[in-house]
PDB file of N, CA and C in Angstrom:
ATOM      1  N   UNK A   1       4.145   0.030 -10.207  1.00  0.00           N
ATOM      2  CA  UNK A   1       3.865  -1.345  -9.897  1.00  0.00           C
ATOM      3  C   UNK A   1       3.110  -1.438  -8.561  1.00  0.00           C
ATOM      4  N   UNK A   2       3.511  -0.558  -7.622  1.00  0.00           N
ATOM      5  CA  UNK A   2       2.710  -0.604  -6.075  1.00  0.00           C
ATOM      6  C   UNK A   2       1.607  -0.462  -6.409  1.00  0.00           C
ATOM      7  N   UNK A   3       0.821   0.458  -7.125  1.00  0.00           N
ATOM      8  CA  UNK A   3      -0.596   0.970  -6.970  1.00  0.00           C
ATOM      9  C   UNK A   3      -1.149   0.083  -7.957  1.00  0.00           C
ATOM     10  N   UNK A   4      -0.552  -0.525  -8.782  1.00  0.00           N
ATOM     11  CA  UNK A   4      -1.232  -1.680  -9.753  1.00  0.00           C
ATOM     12  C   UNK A   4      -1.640  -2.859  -9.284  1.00  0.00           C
ATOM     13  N   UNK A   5      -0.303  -3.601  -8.157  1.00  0.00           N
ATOM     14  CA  UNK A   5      -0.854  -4.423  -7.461  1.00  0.00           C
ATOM     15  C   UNK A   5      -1.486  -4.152  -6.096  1.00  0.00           C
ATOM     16  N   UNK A   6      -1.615  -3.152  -6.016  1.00  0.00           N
ATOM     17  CA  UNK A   6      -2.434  -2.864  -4.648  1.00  0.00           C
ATOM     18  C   UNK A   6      -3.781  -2.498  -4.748  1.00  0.00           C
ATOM     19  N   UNK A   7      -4.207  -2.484  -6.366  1.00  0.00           N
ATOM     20  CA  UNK A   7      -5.657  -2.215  -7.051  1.00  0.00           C
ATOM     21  C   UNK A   7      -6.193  -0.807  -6.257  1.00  0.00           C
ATOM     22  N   UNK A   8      -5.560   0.411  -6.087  1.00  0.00           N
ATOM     23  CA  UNK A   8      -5.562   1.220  -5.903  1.00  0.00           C
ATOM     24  C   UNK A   8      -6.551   1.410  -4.454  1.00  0.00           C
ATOM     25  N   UNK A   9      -5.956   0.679  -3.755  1.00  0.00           N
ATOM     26  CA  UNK A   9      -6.745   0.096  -2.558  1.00  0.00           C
ATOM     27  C   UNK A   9      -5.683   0.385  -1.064  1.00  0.00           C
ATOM     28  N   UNK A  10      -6.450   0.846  -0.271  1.00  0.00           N
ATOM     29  CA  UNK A  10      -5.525   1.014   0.957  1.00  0.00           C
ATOM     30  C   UNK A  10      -5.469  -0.578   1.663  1.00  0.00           C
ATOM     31  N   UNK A  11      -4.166  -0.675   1.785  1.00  0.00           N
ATOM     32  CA  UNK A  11      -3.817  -2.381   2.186  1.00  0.00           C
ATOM     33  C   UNK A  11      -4.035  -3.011   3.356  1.00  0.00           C
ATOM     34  N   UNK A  12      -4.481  -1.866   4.359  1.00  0.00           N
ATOM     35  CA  UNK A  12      -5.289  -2.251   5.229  1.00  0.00           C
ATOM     36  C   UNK A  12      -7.142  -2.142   5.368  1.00  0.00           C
ATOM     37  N   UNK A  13      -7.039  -0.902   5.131  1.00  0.00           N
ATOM     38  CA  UNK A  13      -8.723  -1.010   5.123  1.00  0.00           C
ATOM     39  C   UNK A  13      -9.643  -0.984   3.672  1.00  0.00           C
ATOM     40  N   UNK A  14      -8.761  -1.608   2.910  1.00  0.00           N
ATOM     41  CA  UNK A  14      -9.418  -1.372   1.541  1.00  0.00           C
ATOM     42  C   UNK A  14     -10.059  -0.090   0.975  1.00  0.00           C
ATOM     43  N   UNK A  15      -9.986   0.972   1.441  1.00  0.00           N
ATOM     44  CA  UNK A  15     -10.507   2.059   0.747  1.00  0.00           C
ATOM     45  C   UNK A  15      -9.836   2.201  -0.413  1.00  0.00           C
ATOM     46  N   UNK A  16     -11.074   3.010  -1.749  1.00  0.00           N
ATOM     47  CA  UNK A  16      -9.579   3.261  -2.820  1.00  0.00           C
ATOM     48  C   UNK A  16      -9.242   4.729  -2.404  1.00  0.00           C
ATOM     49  N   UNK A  17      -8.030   4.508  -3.184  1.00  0.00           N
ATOM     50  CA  UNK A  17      -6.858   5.600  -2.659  1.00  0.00           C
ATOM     51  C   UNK A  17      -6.888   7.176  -3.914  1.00  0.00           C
ATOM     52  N   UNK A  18      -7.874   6.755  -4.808  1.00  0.00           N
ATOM     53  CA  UNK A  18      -7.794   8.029  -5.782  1.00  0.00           C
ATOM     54  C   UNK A  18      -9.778   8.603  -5.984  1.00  0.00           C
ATOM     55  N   UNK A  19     -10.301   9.513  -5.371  1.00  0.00           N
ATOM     56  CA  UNK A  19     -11.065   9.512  -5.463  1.00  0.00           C
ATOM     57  C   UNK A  19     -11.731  10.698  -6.804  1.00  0.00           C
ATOM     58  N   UNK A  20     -12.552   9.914  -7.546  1.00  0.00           N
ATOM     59  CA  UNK A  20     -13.581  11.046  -8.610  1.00  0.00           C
ATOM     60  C   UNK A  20     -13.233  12.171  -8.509  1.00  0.00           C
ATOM     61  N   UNK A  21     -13.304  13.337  -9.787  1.00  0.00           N
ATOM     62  CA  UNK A  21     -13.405  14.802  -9.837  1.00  0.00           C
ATOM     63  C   UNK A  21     -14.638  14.799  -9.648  1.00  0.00           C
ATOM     64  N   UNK A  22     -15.144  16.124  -9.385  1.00  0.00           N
ATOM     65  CA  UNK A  22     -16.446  16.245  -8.981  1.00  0.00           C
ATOM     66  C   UNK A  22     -16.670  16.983 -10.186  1.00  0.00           C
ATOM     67  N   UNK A  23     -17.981  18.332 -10.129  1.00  0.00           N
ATOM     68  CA  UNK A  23     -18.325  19.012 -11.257  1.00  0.00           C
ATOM     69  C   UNK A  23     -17.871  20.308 -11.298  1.00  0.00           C
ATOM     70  N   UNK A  24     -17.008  20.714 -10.397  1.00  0.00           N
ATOM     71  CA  UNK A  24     -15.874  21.728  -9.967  1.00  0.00           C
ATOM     72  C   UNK A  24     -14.523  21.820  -9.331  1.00  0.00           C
ATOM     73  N   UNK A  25     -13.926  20.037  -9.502  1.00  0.00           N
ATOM     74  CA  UNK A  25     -12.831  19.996  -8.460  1.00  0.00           C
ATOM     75  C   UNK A  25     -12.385  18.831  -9.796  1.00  0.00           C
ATOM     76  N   UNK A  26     -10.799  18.641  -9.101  1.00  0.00           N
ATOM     77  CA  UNK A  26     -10.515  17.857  -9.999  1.00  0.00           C
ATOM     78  C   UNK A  26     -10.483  16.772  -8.717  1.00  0.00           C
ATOM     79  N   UNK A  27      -9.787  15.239  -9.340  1.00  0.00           N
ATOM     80  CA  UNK A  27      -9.476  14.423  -8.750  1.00  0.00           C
ATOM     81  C   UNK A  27      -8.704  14.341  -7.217  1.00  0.00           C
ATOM     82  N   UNK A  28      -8.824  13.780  -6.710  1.00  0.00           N
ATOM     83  CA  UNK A  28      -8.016  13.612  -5.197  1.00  0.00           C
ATOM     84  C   UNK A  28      -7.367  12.799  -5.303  1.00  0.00           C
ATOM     85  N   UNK A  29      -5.949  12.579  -4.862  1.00  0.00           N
ATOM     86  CA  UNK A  29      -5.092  11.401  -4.488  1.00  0.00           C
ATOM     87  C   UNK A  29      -5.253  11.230  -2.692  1.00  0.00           C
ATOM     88  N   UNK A  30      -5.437  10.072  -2.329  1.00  0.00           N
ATOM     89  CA  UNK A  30      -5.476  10.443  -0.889  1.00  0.00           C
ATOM     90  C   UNK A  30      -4.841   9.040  -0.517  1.00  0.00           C
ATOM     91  N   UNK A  31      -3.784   8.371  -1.495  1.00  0.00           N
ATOM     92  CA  UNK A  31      -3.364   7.222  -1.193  1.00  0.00           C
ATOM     93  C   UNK A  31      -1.879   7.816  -1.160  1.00  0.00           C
ATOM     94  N   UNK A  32      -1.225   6.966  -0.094  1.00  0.00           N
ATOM     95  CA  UNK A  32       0.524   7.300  -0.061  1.00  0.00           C
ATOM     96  C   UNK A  32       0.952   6.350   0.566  1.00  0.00           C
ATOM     97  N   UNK A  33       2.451   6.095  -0.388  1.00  0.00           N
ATOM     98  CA  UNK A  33       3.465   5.246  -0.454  1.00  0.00           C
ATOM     99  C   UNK A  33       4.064   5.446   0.788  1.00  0.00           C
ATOM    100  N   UNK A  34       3.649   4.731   1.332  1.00  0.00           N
ATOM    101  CA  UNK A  34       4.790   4.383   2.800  1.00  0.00           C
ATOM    102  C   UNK A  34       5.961   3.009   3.222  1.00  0.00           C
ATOM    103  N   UNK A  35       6.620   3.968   3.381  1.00  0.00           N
ATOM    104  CA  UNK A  35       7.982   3.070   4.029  1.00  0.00           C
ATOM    105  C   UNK A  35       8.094   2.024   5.067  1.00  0.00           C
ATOM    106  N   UNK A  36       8.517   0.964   4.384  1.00  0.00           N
ATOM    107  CA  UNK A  36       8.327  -0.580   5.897  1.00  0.00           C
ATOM    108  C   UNK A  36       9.708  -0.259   6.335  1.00  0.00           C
ATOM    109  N   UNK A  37      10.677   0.179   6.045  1.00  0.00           N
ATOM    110  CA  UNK A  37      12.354   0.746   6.700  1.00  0.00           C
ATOM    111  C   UNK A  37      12.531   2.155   5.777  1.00  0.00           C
ATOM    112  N   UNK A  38      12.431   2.742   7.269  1.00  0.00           N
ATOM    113  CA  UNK A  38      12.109   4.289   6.816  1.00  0.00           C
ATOM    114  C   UNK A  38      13.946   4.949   6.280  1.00  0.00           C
ATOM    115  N   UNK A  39      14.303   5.538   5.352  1.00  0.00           N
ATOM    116  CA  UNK A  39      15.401   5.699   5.392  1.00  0.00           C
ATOM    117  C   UNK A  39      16.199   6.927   6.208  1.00  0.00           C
ATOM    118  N   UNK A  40      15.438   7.599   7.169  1.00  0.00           N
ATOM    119  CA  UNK A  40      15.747   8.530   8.235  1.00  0.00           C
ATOM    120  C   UNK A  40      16.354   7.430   9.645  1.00  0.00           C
ATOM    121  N   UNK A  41      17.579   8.086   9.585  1.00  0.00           N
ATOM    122  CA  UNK A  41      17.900   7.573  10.988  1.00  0.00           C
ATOM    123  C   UNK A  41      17.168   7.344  12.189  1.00  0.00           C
ATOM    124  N   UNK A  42      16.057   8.649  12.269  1.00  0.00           N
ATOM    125  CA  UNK A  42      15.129   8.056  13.431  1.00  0.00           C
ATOM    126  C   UNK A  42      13.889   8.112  13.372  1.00  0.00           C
ATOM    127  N   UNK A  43      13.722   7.295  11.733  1.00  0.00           N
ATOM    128  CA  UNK A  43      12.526   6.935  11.147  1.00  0.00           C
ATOM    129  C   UNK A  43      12.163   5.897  11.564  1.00  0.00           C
ATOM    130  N   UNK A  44      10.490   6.016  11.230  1.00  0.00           N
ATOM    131  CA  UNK A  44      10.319   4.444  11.832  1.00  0.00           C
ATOM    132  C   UNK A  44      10.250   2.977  10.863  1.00  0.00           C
ATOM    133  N   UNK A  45      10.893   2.107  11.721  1.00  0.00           N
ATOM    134  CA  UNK A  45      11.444   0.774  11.445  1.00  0.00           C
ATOM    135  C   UNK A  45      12.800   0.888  10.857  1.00  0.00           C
ATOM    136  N   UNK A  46      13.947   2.030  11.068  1.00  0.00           N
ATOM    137  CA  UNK A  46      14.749   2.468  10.312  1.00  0.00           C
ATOM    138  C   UNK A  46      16.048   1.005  10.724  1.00  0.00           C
ATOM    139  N   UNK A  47      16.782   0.601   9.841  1.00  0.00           N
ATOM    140  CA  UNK A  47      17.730  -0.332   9.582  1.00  0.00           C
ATOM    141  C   UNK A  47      19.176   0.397   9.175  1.00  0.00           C
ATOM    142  N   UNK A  48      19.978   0.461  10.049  1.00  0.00           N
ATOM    143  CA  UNK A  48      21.550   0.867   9.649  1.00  0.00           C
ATOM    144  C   UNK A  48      21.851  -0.290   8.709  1.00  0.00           C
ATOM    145  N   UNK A  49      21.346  -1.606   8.383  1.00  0.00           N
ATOM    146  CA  UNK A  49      21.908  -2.413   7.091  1.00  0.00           C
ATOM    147  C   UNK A  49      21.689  -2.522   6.062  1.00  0.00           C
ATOM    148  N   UNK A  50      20.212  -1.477   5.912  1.00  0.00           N
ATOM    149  CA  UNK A  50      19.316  -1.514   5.167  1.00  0.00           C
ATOM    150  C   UNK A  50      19.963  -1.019   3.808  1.00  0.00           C
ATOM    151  N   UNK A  51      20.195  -1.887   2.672  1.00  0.00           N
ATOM    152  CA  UNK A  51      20.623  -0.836   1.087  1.00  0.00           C
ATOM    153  C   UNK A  51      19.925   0.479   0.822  1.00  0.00           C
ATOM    154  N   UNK A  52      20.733   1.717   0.694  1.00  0.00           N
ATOM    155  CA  UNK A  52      20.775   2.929   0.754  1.00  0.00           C
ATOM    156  C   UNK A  52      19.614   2.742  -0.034  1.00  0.00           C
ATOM    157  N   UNK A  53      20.360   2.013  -1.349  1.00  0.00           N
ATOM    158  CA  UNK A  53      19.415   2.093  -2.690  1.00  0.00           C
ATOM    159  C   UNK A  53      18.519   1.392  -3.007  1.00  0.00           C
ATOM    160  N   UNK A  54      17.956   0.927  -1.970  1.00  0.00           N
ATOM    161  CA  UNK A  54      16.924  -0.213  -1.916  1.00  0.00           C
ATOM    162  C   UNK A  54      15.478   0.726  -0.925  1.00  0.00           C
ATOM    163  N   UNK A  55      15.684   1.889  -0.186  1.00  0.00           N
ATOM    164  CA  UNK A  55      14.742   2.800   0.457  1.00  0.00           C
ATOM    165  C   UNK A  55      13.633   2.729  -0.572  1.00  0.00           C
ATOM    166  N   UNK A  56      13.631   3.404  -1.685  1.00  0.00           N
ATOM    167  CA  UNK A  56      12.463   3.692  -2.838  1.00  0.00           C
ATOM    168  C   UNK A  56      12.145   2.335  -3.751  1.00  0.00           C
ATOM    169  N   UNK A  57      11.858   1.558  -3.361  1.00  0.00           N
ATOM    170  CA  UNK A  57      11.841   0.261  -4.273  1.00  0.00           C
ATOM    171  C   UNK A  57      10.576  -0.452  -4.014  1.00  0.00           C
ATOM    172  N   UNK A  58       9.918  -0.944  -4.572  1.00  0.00           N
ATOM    173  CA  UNK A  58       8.932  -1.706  -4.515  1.00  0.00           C
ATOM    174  C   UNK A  58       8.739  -2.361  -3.732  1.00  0.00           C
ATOM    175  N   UNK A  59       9.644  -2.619  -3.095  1.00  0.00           N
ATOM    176  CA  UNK A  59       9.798  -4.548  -2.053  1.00  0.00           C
ATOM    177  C   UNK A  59       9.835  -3.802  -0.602  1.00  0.00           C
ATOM    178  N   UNK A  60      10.620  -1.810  -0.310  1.00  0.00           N
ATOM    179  CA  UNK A  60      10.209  -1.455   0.563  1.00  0.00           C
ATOM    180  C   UNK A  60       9.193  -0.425   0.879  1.00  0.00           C
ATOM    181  N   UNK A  61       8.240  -0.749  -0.439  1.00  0.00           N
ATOM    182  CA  UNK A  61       7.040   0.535   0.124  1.00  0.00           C
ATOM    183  C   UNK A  61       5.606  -0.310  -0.266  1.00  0.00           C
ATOM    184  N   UNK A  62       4.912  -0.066   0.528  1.00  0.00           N
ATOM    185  CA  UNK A  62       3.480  -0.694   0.919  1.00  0.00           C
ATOM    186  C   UNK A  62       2.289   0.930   1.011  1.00  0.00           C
ATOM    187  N   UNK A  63       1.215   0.105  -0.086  1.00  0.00           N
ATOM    188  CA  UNK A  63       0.155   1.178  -0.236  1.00  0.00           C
ATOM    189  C   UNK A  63      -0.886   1.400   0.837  1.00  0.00           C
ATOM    190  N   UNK A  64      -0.877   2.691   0.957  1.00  0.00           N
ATOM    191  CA  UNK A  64      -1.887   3.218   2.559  1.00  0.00           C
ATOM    192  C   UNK A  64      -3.056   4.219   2.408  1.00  0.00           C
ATOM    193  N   UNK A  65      -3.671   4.554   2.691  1.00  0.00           N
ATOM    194  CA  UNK A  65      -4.494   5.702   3.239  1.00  0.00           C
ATOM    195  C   UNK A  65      -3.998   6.491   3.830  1.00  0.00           C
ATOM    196  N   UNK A  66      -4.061   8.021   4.010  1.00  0.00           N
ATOM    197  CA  UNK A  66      -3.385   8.877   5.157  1.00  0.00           C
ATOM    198  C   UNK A  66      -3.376   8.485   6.466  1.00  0.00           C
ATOM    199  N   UNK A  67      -5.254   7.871   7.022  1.00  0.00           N
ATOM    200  CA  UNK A  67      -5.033   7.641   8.111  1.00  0.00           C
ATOM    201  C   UNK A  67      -4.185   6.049   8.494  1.00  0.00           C
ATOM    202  N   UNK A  68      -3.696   5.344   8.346  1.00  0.00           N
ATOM    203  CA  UNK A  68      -2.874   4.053   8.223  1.00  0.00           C
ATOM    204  C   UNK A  68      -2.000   4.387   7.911  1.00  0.00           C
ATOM    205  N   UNK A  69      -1.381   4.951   7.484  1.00  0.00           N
ATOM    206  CA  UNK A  69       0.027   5.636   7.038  1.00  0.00           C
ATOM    207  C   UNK A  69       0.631   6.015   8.563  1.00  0.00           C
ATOM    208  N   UNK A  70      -0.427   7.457   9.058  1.00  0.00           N
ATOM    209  CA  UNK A  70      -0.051   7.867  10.029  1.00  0.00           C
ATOM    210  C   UNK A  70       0.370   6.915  11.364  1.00  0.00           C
ATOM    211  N   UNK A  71      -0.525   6.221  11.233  1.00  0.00           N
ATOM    212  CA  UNK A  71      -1.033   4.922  12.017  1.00  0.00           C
ATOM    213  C   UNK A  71       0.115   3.981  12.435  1.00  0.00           C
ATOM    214  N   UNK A  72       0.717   3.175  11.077  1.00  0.00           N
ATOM    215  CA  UNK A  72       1.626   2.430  11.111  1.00  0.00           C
ATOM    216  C   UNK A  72       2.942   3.060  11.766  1.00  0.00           C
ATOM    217  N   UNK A  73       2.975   4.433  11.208  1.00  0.00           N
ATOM    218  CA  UNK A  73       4.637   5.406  11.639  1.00  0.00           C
ATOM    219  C   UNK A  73       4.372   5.547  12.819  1.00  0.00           C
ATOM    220  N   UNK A  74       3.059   5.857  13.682  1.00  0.00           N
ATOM    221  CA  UNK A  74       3.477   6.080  15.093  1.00  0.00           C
ATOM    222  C   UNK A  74       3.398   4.387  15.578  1.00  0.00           C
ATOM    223  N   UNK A  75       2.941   3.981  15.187  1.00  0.00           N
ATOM    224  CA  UNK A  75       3.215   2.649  16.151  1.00  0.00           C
ATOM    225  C   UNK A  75       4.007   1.491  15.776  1.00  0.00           C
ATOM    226  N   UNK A  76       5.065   1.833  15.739  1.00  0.00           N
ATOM    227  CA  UNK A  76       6.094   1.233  14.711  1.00  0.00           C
ATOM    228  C   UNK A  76       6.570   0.089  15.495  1.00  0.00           C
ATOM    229  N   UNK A  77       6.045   0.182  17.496  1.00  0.00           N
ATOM    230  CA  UNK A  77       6.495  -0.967  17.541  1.00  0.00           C
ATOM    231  C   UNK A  77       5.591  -2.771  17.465  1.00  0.00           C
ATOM    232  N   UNK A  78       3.924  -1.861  17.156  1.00  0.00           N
ATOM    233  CA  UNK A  78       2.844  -2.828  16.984  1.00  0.00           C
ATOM    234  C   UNK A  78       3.316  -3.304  15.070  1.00  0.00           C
ATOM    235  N   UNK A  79       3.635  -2.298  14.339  1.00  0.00           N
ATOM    236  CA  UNK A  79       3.565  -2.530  12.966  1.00  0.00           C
ATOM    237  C   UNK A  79       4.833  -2.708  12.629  1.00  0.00           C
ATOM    238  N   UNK A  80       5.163  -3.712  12.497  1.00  0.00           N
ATOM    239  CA  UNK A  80       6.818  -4.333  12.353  1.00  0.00           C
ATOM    240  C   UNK A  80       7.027  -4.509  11.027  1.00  0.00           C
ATOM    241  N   UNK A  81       8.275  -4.135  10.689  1.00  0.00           N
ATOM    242  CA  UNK A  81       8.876  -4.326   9.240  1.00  0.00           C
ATOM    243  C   UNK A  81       8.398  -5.978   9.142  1.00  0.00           C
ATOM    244  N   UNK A  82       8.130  -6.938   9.636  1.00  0.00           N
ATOM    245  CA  UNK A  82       7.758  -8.221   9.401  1.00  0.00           C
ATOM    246  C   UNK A  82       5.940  -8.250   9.344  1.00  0.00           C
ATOM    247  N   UNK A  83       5.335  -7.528  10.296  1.00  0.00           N
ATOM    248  CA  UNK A  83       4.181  -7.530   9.844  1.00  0.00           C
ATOM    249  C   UNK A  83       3.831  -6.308   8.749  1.00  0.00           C
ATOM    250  N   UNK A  84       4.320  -5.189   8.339  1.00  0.00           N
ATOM    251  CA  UNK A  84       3.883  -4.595   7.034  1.00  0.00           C
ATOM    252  C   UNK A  84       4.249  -5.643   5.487  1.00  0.00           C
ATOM    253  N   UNK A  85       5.309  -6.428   5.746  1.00  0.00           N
ATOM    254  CA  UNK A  85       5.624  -7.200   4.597  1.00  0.00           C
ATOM    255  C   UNK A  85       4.389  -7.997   4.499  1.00  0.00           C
ATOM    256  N   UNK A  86       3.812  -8.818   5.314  1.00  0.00           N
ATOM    257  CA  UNK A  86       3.032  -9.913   5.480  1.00  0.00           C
ATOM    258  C   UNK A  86       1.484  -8.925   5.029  1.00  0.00           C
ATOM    259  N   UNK A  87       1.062  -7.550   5.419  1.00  0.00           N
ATOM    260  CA  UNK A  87      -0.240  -6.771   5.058  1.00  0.00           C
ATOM    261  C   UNK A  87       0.185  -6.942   3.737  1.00  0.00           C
ATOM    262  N   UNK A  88       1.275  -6.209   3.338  1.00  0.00           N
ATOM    263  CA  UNK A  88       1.234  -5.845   1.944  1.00  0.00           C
ATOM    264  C   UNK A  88       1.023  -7.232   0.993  1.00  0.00           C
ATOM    265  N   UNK A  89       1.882  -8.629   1.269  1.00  0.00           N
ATOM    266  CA  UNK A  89       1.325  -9.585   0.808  1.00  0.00           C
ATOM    267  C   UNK A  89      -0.007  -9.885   0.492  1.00  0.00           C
ATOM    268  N   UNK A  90      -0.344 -10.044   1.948  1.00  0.00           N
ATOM    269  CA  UNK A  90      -2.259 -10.249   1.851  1.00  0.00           C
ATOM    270  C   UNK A  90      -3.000  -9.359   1.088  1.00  0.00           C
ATOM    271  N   UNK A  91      -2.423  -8.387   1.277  1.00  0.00           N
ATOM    272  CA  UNK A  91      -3.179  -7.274   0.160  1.00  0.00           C
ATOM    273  C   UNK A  91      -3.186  -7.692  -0.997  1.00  0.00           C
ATOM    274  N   UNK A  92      -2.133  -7.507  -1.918  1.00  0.00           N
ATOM    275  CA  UNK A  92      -1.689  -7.805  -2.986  1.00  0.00           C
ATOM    276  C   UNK A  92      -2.171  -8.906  -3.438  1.00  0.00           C
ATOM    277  N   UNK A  93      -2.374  -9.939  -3.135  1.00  0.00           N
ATOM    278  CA  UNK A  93      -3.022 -11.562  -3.041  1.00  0.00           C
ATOM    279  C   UNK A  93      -4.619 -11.163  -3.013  1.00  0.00           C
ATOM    280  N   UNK A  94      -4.709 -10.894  -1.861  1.00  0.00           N
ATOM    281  CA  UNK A  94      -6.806 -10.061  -2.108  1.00  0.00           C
ATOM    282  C   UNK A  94      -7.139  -9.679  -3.549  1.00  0.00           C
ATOM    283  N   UNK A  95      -6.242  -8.434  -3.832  1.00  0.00           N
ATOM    284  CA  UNK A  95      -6.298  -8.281  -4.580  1.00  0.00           C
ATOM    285  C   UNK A  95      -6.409  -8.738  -6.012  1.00  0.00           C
ATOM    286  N   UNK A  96      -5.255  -9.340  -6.081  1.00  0.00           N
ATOM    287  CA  UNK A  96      -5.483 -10.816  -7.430  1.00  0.00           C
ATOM    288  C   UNK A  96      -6.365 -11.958  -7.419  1.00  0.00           C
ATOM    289  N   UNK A  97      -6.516 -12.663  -5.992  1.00  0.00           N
ATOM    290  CA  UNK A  97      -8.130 -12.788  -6.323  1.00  0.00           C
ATOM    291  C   UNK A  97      -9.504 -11.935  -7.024  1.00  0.00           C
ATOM    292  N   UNK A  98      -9.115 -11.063  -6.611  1.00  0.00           N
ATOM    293  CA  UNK A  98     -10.731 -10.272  -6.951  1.00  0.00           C
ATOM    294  C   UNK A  98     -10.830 -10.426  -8.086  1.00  0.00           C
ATOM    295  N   UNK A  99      -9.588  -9.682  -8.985  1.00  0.00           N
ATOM    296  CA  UNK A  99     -10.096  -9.526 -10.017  1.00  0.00           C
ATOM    297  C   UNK A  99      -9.551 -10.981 -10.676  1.00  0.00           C
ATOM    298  N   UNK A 100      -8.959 -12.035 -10.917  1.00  0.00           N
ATOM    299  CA  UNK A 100      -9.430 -13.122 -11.185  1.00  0.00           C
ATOM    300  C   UNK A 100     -10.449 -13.588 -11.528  1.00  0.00           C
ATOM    301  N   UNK A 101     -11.543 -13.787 -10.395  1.00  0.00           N
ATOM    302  CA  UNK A 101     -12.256 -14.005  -9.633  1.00  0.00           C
ATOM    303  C   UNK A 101     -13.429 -13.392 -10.320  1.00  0.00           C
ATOM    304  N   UNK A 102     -13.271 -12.019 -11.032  1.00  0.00           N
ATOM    305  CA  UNK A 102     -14.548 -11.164 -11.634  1.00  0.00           C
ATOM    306  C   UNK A 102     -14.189 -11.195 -12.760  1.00  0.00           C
ATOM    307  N   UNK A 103     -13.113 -11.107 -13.447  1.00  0.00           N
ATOM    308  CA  UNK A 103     -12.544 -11.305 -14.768  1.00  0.00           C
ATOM    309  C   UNK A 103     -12.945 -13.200 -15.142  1.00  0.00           C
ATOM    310  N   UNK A 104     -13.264 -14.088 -14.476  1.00  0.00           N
ATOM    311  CA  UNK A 104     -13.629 -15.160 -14.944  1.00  0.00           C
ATOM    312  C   UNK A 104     -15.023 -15.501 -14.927  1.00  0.00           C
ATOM    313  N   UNK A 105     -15.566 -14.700 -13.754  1.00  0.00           N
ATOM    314  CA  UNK A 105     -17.179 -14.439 -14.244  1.00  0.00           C
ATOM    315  C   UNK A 105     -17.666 -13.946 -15.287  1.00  0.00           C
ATOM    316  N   UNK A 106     -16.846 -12.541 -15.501  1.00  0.00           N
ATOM    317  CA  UNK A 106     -17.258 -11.957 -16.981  1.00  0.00           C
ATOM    318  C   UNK A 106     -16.967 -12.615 -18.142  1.00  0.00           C
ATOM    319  N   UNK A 107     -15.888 -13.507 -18.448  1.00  0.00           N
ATOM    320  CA  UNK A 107     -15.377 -14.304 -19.574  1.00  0.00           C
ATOM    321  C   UNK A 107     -16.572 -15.483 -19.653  1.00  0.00           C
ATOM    322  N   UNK A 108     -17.203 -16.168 -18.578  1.00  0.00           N
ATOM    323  CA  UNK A 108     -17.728 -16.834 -18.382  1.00  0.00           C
ATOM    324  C   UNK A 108     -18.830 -16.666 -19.189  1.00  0.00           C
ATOM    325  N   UNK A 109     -19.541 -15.282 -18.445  1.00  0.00           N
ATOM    326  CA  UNK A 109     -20.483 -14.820 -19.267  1.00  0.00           C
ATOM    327  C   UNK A 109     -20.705 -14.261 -20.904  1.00  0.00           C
ATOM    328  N   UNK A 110     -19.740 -14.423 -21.514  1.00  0.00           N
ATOM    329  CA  UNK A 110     -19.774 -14.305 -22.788  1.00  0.00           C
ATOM    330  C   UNK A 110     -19.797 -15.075 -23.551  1.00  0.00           C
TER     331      UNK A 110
END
């Protein structure tokens, strides 16, 4: 569900996150699931209230690029469990515009 609504797009800088095989390589993944409450004790944005079983869940992981990934974990106190919720929103929302947005042009056009 993350990478579906995240249109396989890094949620900050829009890059996509799975790039082409070439004519001797296969495909690249270079997109990763990162944690808004890390479930390591001295992870970052980590929550002692946080549901154990709620760590791997949709609602706490937001789609990245390596470099934004890295990005967000070291600066955990600029990138707040309140502002990764609010990227991943906007993302996700960008996102459903677009293709809306191009999916009603093309219908249009037929």
């Amino acid at each position: 569900m993350l990478w579906g609504r995240s249109g396989n797009r890094c949620s900050i800088c829009k890059q996509e996150l799975v790039l082409d095989e070439t004519d001797l390589d296969d495909a690249s993944v270079i997109g990763e699931e990162c944690h808004i409450i890390s479930e390591k004790d001295n992870g970052p944005r980590h929550r002692n209230d946080y549901p154990t079983d709620q760590f791997d869940s949709y609602e706490n992981l937001l789609l990245l690029c390596r470099v934004h990934h890295k990005m967000v974990d070291d600066q955990k106190e600029t990138y707040t469990e309140d502002i990764l919720r609010q990227l991943k929103n906007n993302h996700e929302k960008w996102v459903t515009e677009r293709l809306n947005k191009d999916d009603f042009k093309e219908s249009k056009n037929h």
